[in-house]
N, C-alpha and C. Protein backbone atom coordinates (compact mmCIF):
# COMPACT_ATOMS: atom_id res chain seq x y z
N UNK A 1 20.60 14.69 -9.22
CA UNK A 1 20.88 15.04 -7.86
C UNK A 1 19.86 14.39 -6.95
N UNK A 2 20.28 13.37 -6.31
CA UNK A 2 19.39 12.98 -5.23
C UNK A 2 19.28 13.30 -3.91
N UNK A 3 18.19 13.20 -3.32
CA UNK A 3 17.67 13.76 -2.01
C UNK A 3 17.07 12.89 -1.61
N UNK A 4 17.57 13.23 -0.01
CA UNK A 4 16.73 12.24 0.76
C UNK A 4 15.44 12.63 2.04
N UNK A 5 15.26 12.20 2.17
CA UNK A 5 13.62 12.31 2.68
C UNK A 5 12.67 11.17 3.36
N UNK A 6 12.24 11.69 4.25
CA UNK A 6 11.54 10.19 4.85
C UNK A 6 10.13 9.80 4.20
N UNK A 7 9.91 8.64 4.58
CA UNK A 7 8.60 8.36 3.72
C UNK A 7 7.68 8.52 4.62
N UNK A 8 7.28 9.03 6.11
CA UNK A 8 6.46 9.49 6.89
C UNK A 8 5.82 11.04 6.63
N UNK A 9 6.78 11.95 6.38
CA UNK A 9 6.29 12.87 6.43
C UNK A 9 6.69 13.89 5.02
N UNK A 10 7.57 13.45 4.24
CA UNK A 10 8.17 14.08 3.43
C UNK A 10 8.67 13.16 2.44
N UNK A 11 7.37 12.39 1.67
CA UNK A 11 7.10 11.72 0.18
C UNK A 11 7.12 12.40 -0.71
N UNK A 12 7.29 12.01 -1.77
CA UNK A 12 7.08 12.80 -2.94
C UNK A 12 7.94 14.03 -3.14
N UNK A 13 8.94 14.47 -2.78
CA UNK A 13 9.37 15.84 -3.39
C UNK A 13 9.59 16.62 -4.55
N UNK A 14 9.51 17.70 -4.25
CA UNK A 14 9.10 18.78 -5.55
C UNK A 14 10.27 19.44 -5.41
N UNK A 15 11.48 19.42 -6.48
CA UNK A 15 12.63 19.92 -6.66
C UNK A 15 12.11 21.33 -7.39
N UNK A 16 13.24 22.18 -7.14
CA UNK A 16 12.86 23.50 -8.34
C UNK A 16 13.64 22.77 -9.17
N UNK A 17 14.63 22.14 -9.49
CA UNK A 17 14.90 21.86 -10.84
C UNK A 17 15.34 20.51 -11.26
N UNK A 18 14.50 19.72 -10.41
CA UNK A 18 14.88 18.41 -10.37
C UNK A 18 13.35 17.78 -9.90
N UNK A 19 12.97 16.81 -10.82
CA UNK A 19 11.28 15.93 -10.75
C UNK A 19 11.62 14.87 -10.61
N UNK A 20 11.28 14.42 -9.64
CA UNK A 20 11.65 12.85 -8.81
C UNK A 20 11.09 11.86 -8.95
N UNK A 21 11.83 10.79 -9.59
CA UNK A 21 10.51 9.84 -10.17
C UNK A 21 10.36 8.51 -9.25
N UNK A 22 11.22 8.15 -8.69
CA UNK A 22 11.36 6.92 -7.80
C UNK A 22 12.30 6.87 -6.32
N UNK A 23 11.96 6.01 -5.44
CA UNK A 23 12.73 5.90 -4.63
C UNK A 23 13.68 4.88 -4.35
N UNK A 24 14.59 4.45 -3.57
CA UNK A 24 15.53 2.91 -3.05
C UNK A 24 15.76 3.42 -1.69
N UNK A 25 15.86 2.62 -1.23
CA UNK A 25 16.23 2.31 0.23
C UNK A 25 17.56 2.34 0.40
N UNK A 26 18.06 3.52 1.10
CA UNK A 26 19.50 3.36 1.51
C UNK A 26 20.11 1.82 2.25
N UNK A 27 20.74 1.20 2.31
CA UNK A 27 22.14 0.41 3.36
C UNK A 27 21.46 0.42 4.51
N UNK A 28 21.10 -0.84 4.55
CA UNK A 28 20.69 -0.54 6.66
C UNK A 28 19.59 -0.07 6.43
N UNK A 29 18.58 0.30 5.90
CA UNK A 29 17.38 0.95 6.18
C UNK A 29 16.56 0.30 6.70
N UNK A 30 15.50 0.33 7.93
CA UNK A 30 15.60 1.70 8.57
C UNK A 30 16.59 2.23 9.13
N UNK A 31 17.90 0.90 9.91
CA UNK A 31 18.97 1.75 10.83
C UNK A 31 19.81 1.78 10.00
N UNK A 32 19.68 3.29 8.86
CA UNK A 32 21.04 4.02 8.76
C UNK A 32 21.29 5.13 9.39
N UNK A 33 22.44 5.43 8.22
CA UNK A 33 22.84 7.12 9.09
C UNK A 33 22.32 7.76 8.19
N UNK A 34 21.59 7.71 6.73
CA UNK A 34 20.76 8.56 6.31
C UNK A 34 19.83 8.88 6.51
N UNK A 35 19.60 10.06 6.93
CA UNK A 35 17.95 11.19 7.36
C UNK A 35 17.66 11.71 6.65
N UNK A 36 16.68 12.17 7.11
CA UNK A 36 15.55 13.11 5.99
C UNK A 36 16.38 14.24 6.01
N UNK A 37 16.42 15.03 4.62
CA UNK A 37 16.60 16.32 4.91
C UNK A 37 16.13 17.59 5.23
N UNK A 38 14.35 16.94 5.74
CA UNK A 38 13.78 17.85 6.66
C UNK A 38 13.48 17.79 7.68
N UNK A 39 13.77 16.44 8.53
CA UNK A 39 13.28 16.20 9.81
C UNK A 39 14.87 14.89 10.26
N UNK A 40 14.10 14.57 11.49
CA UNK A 40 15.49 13.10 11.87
C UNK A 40 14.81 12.11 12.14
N UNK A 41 14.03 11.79 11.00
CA UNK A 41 13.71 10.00 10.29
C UNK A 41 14.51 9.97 9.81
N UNK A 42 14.97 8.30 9.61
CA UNK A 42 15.51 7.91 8.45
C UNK A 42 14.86 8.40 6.76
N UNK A 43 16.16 8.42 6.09
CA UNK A 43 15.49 9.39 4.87
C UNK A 43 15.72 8.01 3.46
N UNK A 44 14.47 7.98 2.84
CA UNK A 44 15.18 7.17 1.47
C UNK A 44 15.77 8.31 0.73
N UNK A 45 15.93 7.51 -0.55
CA UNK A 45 17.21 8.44 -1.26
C UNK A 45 16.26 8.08 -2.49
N UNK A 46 15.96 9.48 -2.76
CA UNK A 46 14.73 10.55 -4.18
C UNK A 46 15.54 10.06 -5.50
N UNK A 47 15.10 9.64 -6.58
CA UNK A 47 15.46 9.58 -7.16
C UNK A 47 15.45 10.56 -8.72
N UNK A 48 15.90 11.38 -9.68
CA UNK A 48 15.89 11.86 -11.03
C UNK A 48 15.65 10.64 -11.98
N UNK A 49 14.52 11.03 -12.76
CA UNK A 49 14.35 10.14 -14.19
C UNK A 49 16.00 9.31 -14.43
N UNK A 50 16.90 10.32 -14.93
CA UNK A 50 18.13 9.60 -15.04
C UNK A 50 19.16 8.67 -14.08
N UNK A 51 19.04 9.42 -12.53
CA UNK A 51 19.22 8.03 -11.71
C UNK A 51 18.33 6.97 -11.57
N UNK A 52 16.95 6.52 -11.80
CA UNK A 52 16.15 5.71 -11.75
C UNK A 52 16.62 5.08 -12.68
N UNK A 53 16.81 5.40 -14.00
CA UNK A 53 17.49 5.22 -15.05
C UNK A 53 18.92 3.58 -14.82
N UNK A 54 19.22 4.61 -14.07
CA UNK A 54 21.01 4.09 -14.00
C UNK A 54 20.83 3.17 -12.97
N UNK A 55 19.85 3.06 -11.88
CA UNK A 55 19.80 2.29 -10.98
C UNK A 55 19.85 0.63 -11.58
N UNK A 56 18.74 0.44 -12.53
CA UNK A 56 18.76 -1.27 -12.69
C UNK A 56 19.81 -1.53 -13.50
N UNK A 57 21.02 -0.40 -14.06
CA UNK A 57 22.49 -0.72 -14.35
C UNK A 57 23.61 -1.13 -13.68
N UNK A 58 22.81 -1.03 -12.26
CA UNK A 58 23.72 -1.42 -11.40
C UNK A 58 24.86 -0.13 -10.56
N UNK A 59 23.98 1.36 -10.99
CA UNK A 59 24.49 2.09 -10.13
C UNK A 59 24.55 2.07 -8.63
N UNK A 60 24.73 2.30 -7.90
CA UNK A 60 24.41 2.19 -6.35
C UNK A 60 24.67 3.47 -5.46
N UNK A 61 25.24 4.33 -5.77
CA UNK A 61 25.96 5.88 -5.05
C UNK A 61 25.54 6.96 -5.98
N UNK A 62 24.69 7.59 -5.25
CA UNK A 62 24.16 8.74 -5.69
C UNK A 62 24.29 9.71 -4.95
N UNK A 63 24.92 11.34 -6.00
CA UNK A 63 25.50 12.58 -5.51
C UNK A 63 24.29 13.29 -5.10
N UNK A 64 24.09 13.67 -3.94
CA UNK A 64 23.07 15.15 -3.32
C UNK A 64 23.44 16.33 -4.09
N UNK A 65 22.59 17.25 -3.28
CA UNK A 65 22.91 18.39 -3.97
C UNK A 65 24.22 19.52 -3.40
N UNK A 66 25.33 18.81 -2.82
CA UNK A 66 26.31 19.22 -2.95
C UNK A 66 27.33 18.16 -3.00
N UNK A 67 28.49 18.30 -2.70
CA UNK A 67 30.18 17.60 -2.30
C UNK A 67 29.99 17.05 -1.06
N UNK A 68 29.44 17.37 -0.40
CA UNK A 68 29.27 16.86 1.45
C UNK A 68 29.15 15.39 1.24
N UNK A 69 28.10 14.95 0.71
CA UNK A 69 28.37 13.46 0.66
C UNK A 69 27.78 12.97 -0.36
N UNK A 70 27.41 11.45 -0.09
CA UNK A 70 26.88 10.78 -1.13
C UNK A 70 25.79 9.87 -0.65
N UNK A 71 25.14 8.74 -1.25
CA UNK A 71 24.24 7.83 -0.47
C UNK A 71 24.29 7.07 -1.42
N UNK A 72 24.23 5.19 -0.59
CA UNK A 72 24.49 4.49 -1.15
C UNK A 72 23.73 3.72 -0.66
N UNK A 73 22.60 3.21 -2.44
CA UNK A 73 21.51 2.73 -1.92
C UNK A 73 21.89 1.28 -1.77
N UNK A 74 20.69 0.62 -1.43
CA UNK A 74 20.66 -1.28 -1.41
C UNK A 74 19.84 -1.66 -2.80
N UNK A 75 20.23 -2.72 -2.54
CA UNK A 75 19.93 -4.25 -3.64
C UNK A 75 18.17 -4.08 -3.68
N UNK A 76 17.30 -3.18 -2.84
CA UNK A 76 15.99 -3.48 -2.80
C UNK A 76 15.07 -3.30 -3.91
N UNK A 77 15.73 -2.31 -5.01
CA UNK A 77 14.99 -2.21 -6.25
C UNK A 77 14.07 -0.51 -6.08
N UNK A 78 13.76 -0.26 -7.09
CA UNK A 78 13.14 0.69 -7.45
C UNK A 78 11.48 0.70 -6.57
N UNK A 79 11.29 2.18 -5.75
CA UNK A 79 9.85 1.98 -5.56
C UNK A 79 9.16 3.07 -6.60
N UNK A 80 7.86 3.46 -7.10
CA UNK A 80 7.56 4.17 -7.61
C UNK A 80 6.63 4.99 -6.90
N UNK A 81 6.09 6.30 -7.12
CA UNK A 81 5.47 7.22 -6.15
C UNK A 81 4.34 6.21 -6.77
């Protein structure tokens, strides 16, 4: 389950049941329409061991933590905390 979050003020997140190991840069970043989900920066998109995983497979769309939407990162590659 990925989350997004800006890298100004809200790095690193601490899931209750989810440990975040890397980040990617959404589409357009900085000007997307993805925000933080604690403030209104632009938000990267958090990554799980297993989406970090799937990313250099050539995943690109990763599910949040509901149905509402999705985020779809870019070609920029994996950052690490």
């Amino acid at each position: 389950m990925a989350l997004s979050r800006c890298l100004e003020q809200h790095a690193s997140p601490q899931g209750r049941s989810h440990t975040y190991q890397a980040y990617v840069l959404p589409v357009g970043y900085p000007d997307t329409a993805l925000v933080c989900g604690n403030c209104d920066r632009s938000g990267a998109i958090w990554l799980t061991l297993a989406e970090a995983d799937a990313y250099p497979r050539g995943e690109r769309v990763f599910e949040g933590p509901n149905a509402f939407t999705k985020m779809r990162a870019g070609d920029g590659g994996l950052q690490s905390l």
